[in-house]
PDB file of N, CA and C in Angstrom:
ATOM      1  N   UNK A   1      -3.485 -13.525  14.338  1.00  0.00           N
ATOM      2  CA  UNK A   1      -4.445 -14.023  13.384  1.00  0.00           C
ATOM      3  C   UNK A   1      -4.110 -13.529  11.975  1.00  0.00           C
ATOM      4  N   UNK A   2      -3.538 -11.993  11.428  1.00  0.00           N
ATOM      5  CA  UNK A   2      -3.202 -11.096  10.621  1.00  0.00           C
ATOM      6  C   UNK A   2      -2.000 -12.343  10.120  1.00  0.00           C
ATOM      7  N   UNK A   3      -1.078 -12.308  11.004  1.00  0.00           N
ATOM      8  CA  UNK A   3       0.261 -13.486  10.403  1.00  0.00           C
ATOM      9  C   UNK A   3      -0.247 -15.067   9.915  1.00  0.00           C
ATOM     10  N   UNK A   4      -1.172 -15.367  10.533  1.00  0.00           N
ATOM     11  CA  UNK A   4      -1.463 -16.407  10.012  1.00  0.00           C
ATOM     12  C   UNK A   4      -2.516 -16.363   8.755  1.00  0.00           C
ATOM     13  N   UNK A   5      -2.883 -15.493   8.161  1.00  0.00           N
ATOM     14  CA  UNK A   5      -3.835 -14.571   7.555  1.00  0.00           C
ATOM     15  C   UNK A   5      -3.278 -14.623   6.320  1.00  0.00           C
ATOM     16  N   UNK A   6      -1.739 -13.742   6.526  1.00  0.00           N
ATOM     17  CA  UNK A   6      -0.871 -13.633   5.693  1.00  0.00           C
ATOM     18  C   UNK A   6       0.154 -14.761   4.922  1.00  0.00           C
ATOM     19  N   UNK A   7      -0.049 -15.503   6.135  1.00  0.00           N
ATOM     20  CA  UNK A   7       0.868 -16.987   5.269  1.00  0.00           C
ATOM     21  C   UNK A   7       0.112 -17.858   4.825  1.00  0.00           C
ATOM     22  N   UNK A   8      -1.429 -18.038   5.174  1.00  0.00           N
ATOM     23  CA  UNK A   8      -1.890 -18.835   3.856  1.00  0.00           C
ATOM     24  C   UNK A   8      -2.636 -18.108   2.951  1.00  0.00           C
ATOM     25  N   UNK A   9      -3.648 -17.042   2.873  1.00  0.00           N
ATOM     26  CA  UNK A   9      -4.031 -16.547   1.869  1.00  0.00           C
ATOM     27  C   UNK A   9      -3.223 -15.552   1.191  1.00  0.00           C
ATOM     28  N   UNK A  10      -2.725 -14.738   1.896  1.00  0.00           N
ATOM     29  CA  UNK A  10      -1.744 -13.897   1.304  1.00  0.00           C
ATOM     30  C   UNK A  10      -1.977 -12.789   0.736  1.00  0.00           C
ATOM     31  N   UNK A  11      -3.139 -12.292   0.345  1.00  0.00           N
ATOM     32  CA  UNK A  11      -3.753 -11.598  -0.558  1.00  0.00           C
ATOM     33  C   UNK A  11      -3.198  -9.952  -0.803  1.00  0.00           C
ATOM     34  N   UNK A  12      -3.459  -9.202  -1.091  1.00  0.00           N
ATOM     35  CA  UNK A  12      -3.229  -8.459  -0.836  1.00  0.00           C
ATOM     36  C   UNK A  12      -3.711  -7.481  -0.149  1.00  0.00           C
ATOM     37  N   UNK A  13      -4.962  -7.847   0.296  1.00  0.00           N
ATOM     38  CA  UNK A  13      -5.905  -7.185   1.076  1.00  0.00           C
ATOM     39  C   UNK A  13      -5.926  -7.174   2.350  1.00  0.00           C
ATOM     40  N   UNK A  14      -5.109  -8.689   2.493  1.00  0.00           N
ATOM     41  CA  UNK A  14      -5.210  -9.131   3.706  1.00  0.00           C
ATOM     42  C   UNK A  14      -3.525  -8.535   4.359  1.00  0.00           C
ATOM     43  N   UNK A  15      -2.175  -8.178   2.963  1.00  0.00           N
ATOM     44  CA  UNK A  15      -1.216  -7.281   3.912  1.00  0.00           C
ATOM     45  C   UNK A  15      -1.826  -5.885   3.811  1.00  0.00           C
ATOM     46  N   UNK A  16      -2.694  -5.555   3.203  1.00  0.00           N
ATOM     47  CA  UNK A  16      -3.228  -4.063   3.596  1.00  0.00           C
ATOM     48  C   UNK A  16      -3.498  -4.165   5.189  1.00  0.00           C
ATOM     49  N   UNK A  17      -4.657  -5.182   5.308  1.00  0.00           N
ATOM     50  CA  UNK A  17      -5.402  -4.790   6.497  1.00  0.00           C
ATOM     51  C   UNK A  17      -4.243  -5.040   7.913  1.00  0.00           C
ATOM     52  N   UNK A  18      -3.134  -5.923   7.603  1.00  0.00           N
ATOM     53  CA  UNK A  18      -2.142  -5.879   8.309  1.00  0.00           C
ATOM     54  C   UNK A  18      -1.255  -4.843   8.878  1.00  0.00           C
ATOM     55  N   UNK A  19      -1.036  -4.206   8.057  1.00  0.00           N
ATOM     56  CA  UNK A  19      -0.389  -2.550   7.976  1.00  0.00           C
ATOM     57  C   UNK A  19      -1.157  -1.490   8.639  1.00  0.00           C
ATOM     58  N   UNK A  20      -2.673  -1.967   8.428  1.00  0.00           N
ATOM     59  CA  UNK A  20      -3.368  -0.613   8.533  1.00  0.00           C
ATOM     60  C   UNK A  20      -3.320  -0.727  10.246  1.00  0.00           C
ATOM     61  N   UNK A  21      -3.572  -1.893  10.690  1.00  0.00           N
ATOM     62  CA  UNK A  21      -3.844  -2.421  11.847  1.00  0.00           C
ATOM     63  C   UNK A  21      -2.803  -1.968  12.945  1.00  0.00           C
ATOM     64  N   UNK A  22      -1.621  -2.284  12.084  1.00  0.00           N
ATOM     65  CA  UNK A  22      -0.495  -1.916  12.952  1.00  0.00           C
ATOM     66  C   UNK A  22      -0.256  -0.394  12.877  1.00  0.00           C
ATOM     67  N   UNK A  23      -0.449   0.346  12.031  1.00  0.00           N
ATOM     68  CA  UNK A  23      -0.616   1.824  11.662  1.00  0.00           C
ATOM     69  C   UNK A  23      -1.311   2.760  13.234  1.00  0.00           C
ATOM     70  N   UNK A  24      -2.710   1.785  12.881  1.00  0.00           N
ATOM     71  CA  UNK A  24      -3.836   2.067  13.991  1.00  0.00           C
ATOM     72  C   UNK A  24      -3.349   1.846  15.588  1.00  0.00           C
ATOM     73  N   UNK A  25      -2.317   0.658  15.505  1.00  0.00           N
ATOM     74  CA  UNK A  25      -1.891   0.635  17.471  1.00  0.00           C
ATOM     75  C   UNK A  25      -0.504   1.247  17.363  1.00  0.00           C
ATOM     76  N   UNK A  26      -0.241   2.508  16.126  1.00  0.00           N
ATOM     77  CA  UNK A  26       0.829   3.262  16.503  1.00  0.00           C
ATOM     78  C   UNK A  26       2.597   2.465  16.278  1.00  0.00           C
ATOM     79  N   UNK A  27       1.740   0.870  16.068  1.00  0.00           N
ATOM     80  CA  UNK A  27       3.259  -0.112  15.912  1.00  0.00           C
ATOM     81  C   UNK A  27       4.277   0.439  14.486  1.00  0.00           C
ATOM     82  N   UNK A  28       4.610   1.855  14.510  1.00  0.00           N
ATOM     83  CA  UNK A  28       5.242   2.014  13.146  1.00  0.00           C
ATOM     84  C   UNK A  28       6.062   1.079  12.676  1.00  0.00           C
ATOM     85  N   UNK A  29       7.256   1.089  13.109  1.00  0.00           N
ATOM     86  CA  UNK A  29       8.042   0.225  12.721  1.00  0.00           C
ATOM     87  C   UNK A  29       7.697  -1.442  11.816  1.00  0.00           C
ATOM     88  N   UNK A  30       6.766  -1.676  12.469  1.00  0.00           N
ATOM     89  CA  UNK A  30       5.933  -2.777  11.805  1.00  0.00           C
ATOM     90  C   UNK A  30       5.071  -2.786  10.591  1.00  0.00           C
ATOM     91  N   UNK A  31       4.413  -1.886  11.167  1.00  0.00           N
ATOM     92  CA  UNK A  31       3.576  -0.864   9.231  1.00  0.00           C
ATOM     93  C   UNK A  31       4.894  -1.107   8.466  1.00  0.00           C
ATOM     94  N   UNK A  32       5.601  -0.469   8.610  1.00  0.00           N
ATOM     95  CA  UNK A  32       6.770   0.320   7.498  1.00  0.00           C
ATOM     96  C   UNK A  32       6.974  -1.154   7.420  1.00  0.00           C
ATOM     97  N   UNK A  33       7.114  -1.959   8.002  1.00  0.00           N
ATOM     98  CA  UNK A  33       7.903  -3.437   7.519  1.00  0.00           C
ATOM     99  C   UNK A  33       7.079  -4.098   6.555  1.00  0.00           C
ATOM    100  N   UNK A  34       5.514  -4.093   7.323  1.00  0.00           N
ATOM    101  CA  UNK A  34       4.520  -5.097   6.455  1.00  0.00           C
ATOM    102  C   UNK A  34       4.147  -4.342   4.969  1.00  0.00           C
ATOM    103  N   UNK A  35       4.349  -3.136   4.801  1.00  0.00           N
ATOM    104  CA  UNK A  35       3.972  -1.957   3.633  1.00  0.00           C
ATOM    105  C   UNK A  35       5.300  -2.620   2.772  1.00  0.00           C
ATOM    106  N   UNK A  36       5.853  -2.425   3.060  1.00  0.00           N
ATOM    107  CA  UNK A  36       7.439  -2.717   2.551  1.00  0.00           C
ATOM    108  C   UNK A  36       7.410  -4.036   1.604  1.00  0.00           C
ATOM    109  N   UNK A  37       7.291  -5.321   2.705  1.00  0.00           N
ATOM    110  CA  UNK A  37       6.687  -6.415   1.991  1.00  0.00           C
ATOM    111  C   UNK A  37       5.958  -6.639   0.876  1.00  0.00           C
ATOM    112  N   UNK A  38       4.853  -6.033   1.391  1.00  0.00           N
ATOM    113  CA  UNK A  38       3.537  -6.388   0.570  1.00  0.00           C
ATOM    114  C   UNK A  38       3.862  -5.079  -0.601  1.00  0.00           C
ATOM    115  N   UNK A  39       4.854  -3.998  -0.815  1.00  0.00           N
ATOM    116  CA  UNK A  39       4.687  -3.397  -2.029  1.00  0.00           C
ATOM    117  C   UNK A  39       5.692  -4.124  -2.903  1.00  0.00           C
ATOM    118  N   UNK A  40       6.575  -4.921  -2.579  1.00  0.00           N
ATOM    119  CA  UNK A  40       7.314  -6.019  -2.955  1.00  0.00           C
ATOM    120  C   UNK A  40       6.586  -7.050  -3.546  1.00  0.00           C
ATOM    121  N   UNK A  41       5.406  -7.465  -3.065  1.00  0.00           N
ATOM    122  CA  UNK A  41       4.411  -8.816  -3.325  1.00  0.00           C
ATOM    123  C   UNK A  41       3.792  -8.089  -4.912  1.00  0.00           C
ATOM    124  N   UNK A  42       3.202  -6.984  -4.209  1.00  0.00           N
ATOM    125  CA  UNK A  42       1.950  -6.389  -5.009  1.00  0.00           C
ATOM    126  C   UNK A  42       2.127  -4.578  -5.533  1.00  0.00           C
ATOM    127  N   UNK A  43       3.159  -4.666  -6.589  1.00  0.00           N
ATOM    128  CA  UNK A  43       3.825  -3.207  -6.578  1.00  0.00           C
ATOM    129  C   UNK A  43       2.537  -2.264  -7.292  1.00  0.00           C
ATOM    130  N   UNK A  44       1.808  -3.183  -8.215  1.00  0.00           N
ATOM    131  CA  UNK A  44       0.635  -2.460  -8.524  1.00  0.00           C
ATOM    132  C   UNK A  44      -0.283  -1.894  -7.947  1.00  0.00           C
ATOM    133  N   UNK A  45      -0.634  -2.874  -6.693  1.00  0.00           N
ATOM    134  CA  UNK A  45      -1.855  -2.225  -5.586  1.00  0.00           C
ATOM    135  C   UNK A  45      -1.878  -1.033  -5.186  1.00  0.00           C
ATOM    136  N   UNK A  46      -2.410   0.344  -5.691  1.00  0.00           N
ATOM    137  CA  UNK A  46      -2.082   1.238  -5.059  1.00  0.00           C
ATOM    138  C   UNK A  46      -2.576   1.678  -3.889  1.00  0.00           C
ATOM    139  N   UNK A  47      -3.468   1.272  -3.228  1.00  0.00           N
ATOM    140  CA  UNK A  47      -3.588   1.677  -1.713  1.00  0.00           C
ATOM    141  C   UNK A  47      -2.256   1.085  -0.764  1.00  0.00           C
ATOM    142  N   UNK A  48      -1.881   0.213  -1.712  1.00  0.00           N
ATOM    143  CA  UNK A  48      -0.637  -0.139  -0.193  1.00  0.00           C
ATOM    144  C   UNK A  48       0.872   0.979  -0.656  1.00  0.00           C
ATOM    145  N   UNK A  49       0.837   2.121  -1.394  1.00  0.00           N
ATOM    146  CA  UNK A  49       1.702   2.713  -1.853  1.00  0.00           C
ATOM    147  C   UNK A  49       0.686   4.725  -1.226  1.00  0.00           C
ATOM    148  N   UNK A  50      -0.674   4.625  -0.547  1.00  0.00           N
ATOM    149  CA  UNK A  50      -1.270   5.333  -0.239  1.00  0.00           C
ATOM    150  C   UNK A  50      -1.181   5.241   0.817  1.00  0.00           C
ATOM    151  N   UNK A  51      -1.196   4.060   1.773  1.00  0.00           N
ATOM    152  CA  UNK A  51      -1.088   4.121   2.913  1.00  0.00           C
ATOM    153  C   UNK A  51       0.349   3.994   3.285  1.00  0.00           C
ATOM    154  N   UNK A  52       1.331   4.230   2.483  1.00  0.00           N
ATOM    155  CA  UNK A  52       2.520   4.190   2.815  1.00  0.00           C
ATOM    156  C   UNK A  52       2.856   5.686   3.046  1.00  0.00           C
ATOM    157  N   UNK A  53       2.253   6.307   2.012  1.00  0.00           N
ATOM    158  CA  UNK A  53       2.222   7.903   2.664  1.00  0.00           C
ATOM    159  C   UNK A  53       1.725   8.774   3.929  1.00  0.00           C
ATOM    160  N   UNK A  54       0.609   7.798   4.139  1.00  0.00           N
ATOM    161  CA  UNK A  54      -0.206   7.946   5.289  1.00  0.00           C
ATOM    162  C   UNK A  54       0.821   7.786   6.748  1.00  0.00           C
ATOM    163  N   UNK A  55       1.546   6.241   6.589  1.00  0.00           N
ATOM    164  CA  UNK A  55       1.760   6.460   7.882  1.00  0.00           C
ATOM    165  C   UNK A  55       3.386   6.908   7.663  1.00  0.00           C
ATOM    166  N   UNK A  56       4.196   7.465   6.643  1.00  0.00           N
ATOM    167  CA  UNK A  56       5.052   9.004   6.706  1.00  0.00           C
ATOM    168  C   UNK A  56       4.774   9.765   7.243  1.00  0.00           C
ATOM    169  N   UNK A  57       3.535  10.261   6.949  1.00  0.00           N
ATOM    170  CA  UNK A  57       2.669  11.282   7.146  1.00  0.00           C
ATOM    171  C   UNK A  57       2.944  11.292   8.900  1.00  0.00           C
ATOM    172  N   UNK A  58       1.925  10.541   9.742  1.00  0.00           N
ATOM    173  CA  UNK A  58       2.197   9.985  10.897  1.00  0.00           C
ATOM    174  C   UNK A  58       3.162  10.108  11.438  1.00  0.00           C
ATOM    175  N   UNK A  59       4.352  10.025  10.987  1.00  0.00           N
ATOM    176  CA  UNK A  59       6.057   9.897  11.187  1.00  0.00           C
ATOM    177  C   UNK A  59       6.247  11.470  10.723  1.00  0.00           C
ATOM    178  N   UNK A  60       5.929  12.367  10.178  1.00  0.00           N
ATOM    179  CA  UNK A  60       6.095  13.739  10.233  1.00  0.00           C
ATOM    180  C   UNK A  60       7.108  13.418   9.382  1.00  0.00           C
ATOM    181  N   UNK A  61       7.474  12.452   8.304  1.00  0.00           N
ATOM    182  CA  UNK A  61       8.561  12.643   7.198  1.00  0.00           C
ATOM    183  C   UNK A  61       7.528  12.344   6.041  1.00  0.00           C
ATOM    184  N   UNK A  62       7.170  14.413   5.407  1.00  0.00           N
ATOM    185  CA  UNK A  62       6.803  14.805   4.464  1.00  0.00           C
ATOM    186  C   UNK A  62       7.008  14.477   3.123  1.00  0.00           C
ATOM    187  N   UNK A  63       8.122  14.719   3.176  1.00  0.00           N
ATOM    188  CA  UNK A  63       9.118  14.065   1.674  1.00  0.00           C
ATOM    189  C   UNK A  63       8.376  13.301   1.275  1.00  0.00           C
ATOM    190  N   UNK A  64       8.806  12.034   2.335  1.00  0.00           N
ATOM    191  CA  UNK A  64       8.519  10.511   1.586  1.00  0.00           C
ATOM    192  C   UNK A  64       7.329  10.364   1.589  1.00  0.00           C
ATOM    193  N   UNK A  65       6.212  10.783   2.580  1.00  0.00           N
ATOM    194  CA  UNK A  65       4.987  10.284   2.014  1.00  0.00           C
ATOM    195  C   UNK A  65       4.772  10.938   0.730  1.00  0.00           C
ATOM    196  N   UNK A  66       4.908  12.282   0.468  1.00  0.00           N
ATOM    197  CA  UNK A  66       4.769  12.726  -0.990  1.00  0.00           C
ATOM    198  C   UNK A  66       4.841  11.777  -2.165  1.00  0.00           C
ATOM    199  N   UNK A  67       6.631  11.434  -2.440  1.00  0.00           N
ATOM    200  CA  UNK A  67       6.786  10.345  -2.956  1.00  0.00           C
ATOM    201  C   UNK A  67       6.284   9.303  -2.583  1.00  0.00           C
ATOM    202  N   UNK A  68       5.347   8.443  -1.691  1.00  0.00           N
ATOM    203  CA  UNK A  68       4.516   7.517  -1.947  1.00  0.00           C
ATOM    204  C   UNK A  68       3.034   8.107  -2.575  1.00  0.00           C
ATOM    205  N   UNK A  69       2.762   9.028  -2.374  1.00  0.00           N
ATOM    206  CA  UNK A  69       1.323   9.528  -3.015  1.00  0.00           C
ATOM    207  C   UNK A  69       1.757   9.700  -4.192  1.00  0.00           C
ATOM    208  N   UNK A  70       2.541  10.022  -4.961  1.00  0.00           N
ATOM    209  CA  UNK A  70       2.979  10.145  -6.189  1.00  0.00           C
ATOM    210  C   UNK A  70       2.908   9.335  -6.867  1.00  0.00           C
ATOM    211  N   UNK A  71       4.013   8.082  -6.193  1.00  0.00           N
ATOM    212  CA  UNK A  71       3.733   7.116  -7.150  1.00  0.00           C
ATOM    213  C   UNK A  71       2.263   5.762  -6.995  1.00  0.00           C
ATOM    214  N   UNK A  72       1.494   6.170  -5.977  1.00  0.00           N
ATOM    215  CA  UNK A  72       0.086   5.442  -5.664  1.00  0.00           C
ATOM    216  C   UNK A  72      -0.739   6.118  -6.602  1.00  0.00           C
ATOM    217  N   UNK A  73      -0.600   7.271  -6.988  1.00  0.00           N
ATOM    218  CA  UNK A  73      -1.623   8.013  -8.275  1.00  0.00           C
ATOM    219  C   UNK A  73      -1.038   7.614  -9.231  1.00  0.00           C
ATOM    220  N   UNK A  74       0.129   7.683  -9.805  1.00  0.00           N
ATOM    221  CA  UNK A  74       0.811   7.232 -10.839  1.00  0.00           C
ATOM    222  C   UNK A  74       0.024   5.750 -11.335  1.00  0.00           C
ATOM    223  N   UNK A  75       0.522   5.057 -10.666  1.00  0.00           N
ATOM    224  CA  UNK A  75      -0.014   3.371 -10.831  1.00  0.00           C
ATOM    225  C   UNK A  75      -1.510   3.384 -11.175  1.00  0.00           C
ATOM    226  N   UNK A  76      -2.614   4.609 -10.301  1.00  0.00           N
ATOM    227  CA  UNK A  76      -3.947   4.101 -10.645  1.00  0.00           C
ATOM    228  C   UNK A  76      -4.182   4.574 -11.646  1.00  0.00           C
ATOM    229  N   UNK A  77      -3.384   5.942 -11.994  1.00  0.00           N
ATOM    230  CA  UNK A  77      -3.992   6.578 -13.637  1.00  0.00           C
ATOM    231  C   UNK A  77      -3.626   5.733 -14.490  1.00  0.00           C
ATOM    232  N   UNK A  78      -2.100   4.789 -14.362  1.00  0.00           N
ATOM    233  CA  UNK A  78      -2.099   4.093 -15.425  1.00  0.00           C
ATOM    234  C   UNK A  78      -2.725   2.982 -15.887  1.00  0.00           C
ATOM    235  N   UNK A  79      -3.707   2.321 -14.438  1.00  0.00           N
ATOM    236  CA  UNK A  79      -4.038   1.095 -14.842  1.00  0.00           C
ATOM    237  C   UNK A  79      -5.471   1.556 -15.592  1.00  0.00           C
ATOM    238  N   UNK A  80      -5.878   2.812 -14.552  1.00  0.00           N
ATOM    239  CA  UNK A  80      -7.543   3.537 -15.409  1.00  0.00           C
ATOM    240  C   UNK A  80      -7.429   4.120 -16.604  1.00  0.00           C
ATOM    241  N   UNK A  81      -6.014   4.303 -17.145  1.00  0.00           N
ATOM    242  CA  UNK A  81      -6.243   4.677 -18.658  1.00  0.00           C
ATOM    243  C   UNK A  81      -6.043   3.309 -19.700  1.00  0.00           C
ATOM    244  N   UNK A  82      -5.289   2.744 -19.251  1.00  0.00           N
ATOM    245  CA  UNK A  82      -4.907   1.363 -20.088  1.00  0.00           C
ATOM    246  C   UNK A  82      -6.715   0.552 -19.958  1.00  0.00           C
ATOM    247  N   UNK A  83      -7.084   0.158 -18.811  1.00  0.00           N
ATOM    248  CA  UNK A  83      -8.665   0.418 -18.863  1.00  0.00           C
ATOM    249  C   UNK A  83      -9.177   0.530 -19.804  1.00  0.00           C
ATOM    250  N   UNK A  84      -9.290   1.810 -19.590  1.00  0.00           N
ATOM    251  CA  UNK A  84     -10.617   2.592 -21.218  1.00  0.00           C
ATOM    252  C   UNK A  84      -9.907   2.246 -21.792  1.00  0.00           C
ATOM    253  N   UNK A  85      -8.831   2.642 -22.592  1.00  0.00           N
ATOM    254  CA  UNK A  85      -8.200   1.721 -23.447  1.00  0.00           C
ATOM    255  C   UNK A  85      -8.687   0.819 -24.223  1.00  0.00           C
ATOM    256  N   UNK A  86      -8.740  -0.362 -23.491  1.00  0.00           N
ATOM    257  CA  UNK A  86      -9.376  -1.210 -23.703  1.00  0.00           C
ATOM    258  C   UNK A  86     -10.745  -1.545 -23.882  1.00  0.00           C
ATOM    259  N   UNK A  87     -11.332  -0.850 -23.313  1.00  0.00           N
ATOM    260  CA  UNK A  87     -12.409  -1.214 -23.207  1.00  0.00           C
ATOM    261  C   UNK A  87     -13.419   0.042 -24.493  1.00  0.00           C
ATOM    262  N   UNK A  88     -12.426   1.054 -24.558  1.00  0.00           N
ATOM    263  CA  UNK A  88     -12.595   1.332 -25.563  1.00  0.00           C
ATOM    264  C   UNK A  88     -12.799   1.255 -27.070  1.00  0.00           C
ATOM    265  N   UNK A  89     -11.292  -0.040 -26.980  1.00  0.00           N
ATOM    266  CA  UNK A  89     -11.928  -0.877 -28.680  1.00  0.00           C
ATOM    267  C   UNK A  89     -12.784  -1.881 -28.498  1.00  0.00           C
TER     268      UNK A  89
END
């Protein structure tokens, strides 16, 4: 339903909930594929660059989830300061 989910709306919410899903029945290999994708689609979204750390994390390779939490904070401070920013003038 998730694949067919994904090929017509596409959203980005909808490859989150794809990832998370597969995360949840342990299908790593598949997370890491659909995360992969969808940070390709949507490099801004940062929960799909949070849950990429998450399921590292899962996988007991520290490193890299680091570097995905890194750059998933990175992306939100920049979009919440450009934000006020704005909304500032």
């Amino acid at each position: 339903m998730l694949t067919k989910a994904r090929e017509q709306a596409g959203t980005n919410k909808v490859w989150m909930k794809s990832a998370v899903l597969e995360r949840y029945l342990k299908n790593y290999p598949e997370a890491r594929s659909l995360l992969e994708e969808a940070r390709k689609r949507y490099p801004t979204f940062d929960k799909l660059w949070m849950i990429s750390g998450q399921l590292e994390e899962d996988m007991k390779d520290y490193q890299k989830a680091r570097e995905y939490y890194q750059l998933g904070v990175g992306i939100f401070f920049f979009f919440f300061f450009f934000f006020f920013l704005v909304i500032k003038d």
